[in-house]
C-alpha atoms as a PDB file:
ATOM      1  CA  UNK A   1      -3.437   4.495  29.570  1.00  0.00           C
ATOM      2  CA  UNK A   2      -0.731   6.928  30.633  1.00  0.00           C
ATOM      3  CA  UNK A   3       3.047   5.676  28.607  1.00  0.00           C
ATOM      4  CA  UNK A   4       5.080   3.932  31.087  1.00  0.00           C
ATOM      5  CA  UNK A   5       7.986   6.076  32.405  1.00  0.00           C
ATOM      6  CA  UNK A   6      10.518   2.389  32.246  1.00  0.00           C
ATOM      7  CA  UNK A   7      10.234  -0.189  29.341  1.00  0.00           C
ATOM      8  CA  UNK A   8      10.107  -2.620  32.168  1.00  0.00           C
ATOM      9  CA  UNK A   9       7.315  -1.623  33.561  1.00  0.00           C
ATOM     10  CA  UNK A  10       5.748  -1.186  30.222  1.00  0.00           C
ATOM     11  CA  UNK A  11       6.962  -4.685  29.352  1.00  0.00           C
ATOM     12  CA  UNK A  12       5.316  -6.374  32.632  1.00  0.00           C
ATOM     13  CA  UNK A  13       1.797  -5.249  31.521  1.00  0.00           C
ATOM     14  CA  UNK A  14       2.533  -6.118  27.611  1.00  0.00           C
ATOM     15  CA  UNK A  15       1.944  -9.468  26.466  1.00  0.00           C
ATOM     16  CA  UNK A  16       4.673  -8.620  23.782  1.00  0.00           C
ATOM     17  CA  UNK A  17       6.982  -6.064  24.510  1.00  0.00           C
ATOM     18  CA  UNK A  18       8.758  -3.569  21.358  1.00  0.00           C
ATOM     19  CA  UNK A  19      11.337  -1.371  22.739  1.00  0.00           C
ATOM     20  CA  UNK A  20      10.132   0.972  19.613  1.00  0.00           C
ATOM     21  CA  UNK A  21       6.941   0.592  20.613  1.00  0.00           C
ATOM     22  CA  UNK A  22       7.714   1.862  24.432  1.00  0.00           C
ATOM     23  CA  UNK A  23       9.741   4.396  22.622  1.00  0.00           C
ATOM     24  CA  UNK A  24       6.528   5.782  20.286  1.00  0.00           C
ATOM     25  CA  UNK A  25       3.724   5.653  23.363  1.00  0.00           C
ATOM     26  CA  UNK A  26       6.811   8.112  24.878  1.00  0.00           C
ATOM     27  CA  UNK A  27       6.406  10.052  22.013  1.00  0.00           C
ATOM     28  CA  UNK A  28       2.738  10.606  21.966  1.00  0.00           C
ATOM     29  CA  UNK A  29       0.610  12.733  21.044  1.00  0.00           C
ATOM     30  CA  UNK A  30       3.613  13.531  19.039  1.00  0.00           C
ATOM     31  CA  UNK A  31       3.262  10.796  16.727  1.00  0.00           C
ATOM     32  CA  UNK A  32       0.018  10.664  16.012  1.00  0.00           C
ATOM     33  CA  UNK A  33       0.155  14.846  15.279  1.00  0.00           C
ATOM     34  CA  UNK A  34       3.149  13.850  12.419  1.00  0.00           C
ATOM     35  CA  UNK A  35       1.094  10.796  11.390  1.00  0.00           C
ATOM     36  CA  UNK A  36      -2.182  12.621  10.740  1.00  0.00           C
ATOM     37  CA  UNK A  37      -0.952  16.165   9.687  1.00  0.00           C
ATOM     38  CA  UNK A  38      -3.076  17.852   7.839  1.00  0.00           C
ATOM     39  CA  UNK A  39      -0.245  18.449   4.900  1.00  0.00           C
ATOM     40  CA  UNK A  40       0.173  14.415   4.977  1.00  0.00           C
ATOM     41  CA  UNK A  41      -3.956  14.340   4.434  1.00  0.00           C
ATOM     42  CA  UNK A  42      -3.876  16.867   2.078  1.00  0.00           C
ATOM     43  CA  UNK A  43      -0.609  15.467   0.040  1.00  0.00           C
ATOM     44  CA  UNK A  44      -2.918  11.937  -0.027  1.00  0.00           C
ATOM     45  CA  UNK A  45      -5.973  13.745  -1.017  1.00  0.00           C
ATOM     46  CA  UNK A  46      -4.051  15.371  -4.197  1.00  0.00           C
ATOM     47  CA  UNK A  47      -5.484  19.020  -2.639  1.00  0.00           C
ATOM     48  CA  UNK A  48      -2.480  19.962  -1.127  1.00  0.00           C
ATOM     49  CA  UNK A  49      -1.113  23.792  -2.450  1.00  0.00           C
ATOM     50  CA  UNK A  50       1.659  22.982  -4.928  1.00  0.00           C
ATOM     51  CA  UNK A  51       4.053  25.479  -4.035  1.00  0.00           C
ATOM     52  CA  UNK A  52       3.920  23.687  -0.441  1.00  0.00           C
ATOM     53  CA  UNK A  53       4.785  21.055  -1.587  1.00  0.00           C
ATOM     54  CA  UNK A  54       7.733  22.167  -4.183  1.00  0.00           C
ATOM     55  CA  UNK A  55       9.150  23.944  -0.517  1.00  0.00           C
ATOM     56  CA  UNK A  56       8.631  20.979   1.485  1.00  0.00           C
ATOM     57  CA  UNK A  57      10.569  18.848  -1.502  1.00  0.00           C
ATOM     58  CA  UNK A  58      13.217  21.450  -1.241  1.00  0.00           C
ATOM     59  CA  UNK A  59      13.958  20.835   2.618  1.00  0.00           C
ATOM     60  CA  UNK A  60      13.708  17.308   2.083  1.00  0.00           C
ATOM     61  CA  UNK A  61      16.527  16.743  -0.620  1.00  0.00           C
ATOM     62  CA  UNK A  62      18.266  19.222   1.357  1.00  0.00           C
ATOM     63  CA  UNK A  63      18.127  16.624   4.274  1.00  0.00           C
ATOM     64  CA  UNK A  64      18.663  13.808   1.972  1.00  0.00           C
ATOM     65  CA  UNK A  65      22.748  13.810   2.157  1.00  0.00           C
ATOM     66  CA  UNK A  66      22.457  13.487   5.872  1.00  0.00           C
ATOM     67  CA  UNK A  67      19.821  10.894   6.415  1.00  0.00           C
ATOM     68  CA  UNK A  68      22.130   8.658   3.178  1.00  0.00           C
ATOM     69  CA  UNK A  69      25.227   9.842   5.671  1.00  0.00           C
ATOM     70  CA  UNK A  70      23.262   8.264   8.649  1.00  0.00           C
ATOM     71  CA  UNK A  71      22.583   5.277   7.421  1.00  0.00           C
ATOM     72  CA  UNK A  72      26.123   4.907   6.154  1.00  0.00           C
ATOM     73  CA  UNK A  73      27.090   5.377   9.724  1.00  0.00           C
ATOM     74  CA  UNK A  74      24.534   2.768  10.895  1.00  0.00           C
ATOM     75  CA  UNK A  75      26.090   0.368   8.157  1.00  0.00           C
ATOM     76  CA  UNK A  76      29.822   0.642   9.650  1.00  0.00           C
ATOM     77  CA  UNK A  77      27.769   0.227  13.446  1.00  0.00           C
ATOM     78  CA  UNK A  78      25.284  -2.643  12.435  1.00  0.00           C
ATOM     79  CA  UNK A  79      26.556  -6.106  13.791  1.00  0.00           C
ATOM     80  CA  UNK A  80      27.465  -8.465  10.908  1.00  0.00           C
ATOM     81  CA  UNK A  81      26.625  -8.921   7.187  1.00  0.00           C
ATOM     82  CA  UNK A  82      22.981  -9.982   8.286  1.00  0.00           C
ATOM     83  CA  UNK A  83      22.362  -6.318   9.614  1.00  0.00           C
ATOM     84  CA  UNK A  84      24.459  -4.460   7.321  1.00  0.00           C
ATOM     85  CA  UNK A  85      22.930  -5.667   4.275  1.00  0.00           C
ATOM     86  CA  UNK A  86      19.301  -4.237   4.407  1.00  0.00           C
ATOM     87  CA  UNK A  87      20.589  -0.713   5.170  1.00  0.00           C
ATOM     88  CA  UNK A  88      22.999  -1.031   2.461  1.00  0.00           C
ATOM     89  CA  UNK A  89      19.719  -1.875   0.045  1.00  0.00           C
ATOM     90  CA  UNK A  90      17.807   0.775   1.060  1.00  0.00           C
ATOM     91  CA  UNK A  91      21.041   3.230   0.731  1.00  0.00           C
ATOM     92  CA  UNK A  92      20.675   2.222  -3.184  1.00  0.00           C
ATOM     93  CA  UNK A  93      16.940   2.852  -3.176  1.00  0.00           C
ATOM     94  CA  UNK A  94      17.622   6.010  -1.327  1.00  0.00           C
ATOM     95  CA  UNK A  95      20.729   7.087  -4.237  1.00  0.00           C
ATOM     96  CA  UNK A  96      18.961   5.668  -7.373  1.00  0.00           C
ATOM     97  CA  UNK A  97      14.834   5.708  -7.053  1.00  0.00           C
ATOM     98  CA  UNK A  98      14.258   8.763  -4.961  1.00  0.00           C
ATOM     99  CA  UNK A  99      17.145  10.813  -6.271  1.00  0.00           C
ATOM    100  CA  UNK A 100      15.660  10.166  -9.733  1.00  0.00           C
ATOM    101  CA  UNK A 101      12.065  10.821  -8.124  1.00  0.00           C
ATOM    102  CA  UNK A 102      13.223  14.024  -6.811  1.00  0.00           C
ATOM    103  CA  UNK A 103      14.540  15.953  -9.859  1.00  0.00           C
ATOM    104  CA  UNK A 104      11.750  14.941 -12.409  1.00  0.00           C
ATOM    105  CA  UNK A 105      10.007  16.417  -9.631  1.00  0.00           C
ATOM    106  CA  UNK A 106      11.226  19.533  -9.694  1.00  0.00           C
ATOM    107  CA  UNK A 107      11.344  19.771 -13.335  1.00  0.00           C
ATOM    108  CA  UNK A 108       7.890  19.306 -13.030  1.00  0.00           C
ATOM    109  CA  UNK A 109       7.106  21.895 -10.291  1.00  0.00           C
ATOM    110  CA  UNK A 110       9.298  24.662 -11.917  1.00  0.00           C
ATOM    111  CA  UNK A 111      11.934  24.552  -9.609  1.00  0.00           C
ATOM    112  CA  UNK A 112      15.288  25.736 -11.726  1.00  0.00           C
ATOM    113  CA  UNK A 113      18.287  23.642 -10.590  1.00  0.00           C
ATOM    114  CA  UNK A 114      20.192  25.811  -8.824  1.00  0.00           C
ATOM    115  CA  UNK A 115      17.532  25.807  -6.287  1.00  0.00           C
ATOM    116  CA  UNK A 116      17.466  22.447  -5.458  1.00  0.00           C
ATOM    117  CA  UNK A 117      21.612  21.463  -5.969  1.00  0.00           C
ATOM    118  CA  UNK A 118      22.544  23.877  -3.440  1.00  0.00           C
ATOM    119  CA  UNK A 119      18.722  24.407  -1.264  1.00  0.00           C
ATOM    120  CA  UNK A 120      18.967  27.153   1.795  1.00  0.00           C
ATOM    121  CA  UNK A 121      17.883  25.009   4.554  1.00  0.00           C
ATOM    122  CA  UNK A 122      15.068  25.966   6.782  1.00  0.00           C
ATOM    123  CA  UNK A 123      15.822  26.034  10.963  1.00  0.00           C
ATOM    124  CA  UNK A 124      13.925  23.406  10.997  1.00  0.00           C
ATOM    125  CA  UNK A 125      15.594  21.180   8.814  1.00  0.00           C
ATOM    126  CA  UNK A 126      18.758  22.431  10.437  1.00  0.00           C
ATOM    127  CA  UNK A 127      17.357  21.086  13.733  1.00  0.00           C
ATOM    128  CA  UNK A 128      17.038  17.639  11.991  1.00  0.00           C
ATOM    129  CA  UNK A 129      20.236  17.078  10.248  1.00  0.00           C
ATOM    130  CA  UNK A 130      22.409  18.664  13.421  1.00  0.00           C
ATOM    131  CA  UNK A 131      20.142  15.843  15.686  1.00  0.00           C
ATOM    132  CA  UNK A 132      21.023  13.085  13.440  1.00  0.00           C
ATOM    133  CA  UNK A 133      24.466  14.239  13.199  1.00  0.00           C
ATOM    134  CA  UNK A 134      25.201  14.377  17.205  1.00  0.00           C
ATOM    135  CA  UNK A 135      23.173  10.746  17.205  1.00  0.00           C
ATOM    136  CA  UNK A 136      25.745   9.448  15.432  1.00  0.00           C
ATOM    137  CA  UNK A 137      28.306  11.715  16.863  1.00  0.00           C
ATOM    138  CA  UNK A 138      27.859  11.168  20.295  1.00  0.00           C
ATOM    139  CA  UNK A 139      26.734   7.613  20.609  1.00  0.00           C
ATOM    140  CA  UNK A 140      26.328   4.726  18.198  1.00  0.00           C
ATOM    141  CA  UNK A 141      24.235   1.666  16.582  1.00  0.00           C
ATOM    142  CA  UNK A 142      21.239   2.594  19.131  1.00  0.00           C
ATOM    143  CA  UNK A 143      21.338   6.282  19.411  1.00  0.00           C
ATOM    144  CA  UNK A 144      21.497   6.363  15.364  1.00  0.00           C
ATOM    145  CA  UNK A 145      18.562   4.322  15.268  1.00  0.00           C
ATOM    146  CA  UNK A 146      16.290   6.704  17.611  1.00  0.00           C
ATOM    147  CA  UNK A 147      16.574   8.930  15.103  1.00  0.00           C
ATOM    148  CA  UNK A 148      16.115   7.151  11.610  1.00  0.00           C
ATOM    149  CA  UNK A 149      13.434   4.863  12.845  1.00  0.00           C
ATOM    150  CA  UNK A 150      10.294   7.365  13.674  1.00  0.00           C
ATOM    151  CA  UNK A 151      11.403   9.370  10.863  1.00  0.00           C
ATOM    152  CA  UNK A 152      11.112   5.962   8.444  1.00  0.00           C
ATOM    153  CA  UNK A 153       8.148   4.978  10.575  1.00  0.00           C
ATOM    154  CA  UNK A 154       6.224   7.350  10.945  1.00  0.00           C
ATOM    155  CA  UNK A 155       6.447   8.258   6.503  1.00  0.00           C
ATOM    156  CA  UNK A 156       5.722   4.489   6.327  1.00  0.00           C
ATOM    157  CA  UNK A 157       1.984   4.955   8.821  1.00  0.00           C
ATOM    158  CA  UNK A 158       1.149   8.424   6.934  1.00  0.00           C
ATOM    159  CA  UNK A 159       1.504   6.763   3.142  1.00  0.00           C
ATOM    160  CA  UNK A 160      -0.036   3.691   4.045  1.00  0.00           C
ATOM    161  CA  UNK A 161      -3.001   5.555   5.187  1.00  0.00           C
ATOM    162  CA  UNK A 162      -3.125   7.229   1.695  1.00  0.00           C
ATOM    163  CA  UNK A 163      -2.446   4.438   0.040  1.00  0.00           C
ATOM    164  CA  UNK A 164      -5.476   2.334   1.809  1.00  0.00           C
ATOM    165  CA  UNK A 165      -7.688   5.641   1.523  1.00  0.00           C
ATOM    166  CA  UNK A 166      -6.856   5.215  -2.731  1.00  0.00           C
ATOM    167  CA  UNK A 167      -8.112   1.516  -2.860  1.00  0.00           C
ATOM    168  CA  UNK A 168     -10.806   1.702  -1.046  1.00  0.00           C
ATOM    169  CA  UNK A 169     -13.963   2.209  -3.062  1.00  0.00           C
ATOM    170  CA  UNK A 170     -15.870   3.025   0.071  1.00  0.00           C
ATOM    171  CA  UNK A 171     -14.202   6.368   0.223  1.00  0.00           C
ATOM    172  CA  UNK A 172     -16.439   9.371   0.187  1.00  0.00           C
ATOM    173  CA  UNK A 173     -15.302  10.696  -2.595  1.00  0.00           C
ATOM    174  CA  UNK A 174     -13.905   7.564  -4.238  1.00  0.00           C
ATOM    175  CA  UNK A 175     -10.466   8.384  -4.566  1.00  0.00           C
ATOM    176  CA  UNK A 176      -7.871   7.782  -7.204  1.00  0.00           C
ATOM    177  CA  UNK A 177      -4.366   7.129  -6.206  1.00  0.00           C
ATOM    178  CA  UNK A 178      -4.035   7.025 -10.342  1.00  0.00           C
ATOM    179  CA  UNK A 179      -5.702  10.696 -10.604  1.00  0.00           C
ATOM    180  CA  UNK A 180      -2.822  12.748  -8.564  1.00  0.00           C
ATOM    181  CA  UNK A 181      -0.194  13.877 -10.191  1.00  0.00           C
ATOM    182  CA  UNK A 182       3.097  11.799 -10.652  1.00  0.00           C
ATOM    183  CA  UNK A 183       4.870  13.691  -8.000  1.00  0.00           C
ATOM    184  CA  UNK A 184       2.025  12.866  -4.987  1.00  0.00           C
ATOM    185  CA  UNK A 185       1.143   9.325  -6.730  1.00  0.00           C
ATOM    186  CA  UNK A 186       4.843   8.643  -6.378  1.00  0.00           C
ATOM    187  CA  UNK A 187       5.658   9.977  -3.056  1.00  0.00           C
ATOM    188  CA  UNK A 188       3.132   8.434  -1.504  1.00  0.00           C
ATOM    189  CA  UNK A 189       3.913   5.412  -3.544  1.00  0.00           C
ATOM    190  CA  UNK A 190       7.784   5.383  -2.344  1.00  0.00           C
ATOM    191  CA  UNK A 191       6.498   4.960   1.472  1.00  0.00           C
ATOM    192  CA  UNK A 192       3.605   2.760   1.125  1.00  0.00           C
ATOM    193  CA  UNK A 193       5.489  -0.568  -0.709  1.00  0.00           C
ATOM    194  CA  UNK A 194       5.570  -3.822   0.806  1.00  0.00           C
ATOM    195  CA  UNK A 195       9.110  -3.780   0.709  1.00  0.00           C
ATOM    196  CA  UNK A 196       9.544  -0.318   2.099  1.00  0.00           C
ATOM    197  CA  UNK A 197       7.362  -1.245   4.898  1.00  0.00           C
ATOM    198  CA  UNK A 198       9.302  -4.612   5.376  1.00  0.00           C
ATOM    199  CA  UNK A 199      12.400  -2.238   5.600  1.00  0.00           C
ATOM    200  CA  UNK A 200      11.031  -0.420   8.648  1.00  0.00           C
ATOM    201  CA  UNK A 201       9.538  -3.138  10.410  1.00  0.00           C
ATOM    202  CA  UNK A 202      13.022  -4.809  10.231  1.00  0.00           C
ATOM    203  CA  UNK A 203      14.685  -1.265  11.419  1.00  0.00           C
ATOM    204  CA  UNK A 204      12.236  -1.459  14.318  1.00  0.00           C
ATOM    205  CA  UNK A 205      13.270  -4.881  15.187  1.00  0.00           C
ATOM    206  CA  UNK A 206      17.124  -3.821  15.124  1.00  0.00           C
ATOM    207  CA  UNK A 207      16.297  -1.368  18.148  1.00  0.00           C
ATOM    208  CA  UNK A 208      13.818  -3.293  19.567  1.00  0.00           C
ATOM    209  CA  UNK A 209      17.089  -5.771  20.148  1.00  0.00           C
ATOM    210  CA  UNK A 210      19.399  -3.688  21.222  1.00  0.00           C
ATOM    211  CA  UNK A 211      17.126  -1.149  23.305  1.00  0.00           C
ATOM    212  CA  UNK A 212      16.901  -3.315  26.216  1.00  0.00           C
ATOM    213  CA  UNK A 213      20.164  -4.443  26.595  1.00  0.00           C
ATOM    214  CA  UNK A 214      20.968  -0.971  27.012  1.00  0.00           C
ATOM    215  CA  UNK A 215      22.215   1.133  30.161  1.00  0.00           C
ATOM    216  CA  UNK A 216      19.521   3.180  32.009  1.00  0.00           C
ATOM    217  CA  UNK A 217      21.846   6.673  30.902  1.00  0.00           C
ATOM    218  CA  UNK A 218      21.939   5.349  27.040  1.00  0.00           C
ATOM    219  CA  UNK A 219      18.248   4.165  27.313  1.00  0.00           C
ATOM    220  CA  UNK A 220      17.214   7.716  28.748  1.00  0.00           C
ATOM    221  CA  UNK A 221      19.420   8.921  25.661  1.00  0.00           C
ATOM    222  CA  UNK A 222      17.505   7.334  23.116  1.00  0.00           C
ATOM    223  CA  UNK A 223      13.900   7.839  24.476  1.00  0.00           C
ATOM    224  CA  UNK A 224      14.950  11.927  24.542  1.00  0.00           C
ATOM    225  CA  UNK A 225      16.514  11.356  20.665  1.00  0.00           C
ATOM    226  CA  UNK A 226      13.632   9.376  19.677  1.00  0.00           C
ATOM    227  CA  UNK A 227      10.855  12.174  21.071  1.00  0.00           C
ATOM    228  CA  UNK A 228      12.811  14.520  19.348  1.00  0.00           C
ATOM    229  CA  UNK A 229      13.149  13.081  15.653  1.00  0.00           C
ATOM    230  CA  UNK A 230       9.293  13.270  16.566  1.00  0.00           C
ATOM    231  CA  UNK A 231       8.760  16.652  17.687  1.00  0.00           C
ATOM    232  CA  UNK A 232      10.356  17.881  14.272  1.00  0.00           C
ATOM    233  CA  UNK A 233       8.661  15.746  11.939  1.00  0.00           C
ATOM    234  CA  UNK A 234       5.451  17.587  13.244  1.00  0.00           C
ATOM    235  CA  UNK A 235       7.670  20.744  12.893  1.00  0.00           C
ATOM    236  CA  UNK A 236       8.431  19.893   9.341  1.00  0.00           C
ATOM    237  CA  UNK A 237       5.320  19.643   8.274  1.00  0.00           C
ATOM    238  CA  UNK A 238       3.806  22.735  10.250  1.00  0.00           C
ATOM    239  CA  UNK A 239       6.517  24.245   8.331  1.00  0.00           C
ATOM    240  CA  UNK A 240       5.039  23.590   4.774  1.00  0.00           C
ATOM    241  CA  UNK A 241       1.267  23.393   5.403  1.00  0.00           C
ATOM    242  CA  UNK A 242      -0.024  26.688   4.022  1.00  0.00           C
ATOM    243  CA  UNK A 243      -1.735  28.467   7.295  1.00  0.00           C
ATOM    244  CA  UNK A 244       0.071  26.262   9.836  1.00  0.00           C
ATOM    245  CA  UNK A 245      -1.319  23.076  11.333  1.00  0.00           C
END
């Protein structure tokens, strides 16, 4: 079924309606192409080339400041305690477990420290921070939101599928979630937790509120800032999969 063009047409033939779900059908085959990368497969298989990974690491700490300086800027946007609250959790988890995640990953993967305190950013990741920027720059609580939902969603989908793939014995070849090393086991682990996933289920249902109630230029806004955090996702990872996708 082609993606409705309106979220009120694609509410009338859903029996119940997501704005973020309207939003990722948009976004398609987008999604799906950043969901089932072949450097997400490969990171959940444990095959995935090292130094790949150590790069793709790199551009992600290097993104880190921004994405902690988003969510700070959805914090001061959020309306009330109730709504400010879970993004200020998940700014601790963000400071404390995968800052401390990151550089005993390095360590591990020989990267010396004045690589990763000061990383050269790729264009891509460029792309990324300048988008989140101008989301919060430019508009507010909703337009900040099309941005750091797929991006938490769509790390959410790829890890759970990794982490399902690991507990299943019917795998062929069992695998081991326990067998990769630390720095996989871990990554994977950090975006396939029942709280994590709570966490983006509830940052889904803080656009899916405030999507509709929207104006039709704001709503075309954040369908077109939405498709993008997409589009470079897939980018990101096409970026760090030896070969290309």
């Amino acid at each position: 079924m082609t993606a409705a063009d309106t979220y009120e047409t694609y509410a009338d033939r859903t029996d119940e309606p997501r704005f973020s779900d309207w939003l990722r059908e948009r976004s398609e085959p987008a999604f799906s192409e950043a969901v089932e990368h072949p450097f997400t497969v490969d990171l959940g298989a444990g095959t995935l080339d090292t130094d790949a990974f150590a790069e793709y690491l790199l551009q992600d700490y290097a993104f880190l400041e921004s994405l902690v300086g988003g969510f700070g800027f959805a914090v001061g946007e959020a309306p009330g305690i109730g709504s400010k609250r879970p993004l200020i959790e998940f700014l601790d988890v963000v400071t404390d477990e995968e800052s401390d995640y990151f550089e005993r990953s390095f360590e591990a993967l020989g990267v010396p420290a004045d690589r990763y305190t000061a990383p050269e950013r790729t264009g891509t990741t460029d792309a990324f921070v300048d988008l989140l920027e101008r989301a919060a720059r430019e508009g507010g609580y909703a337009e900040t939101l099309a941005v750091l939902v797929p991006a938490e969603w769509i790390y959410e989908s790829w890890a759970a599928a990794a982490a399902e793939r690991h507990a299943d014995p019917a795998t062929d070849p069992p695998s081991d979630g326990a067998g990769l090393p630390f720095y996989y086991a871990e990554w994977i682990d950090l975006h396939a937790t029942d709280s994590f996933r709570a966490f983006v289920g509830w940052l889904r249902g803080q656009l899916d509120s405030v999507g509709p109630e929207l104006s039709a230029d704001r709503r075309g806004r954040v369908e077109h800032l939405f498709g993008r955090a997409v589009e470079l996702e897939v980018a990101f990872f096409d970026t760090h999969y030896p070969g290309g996708a």
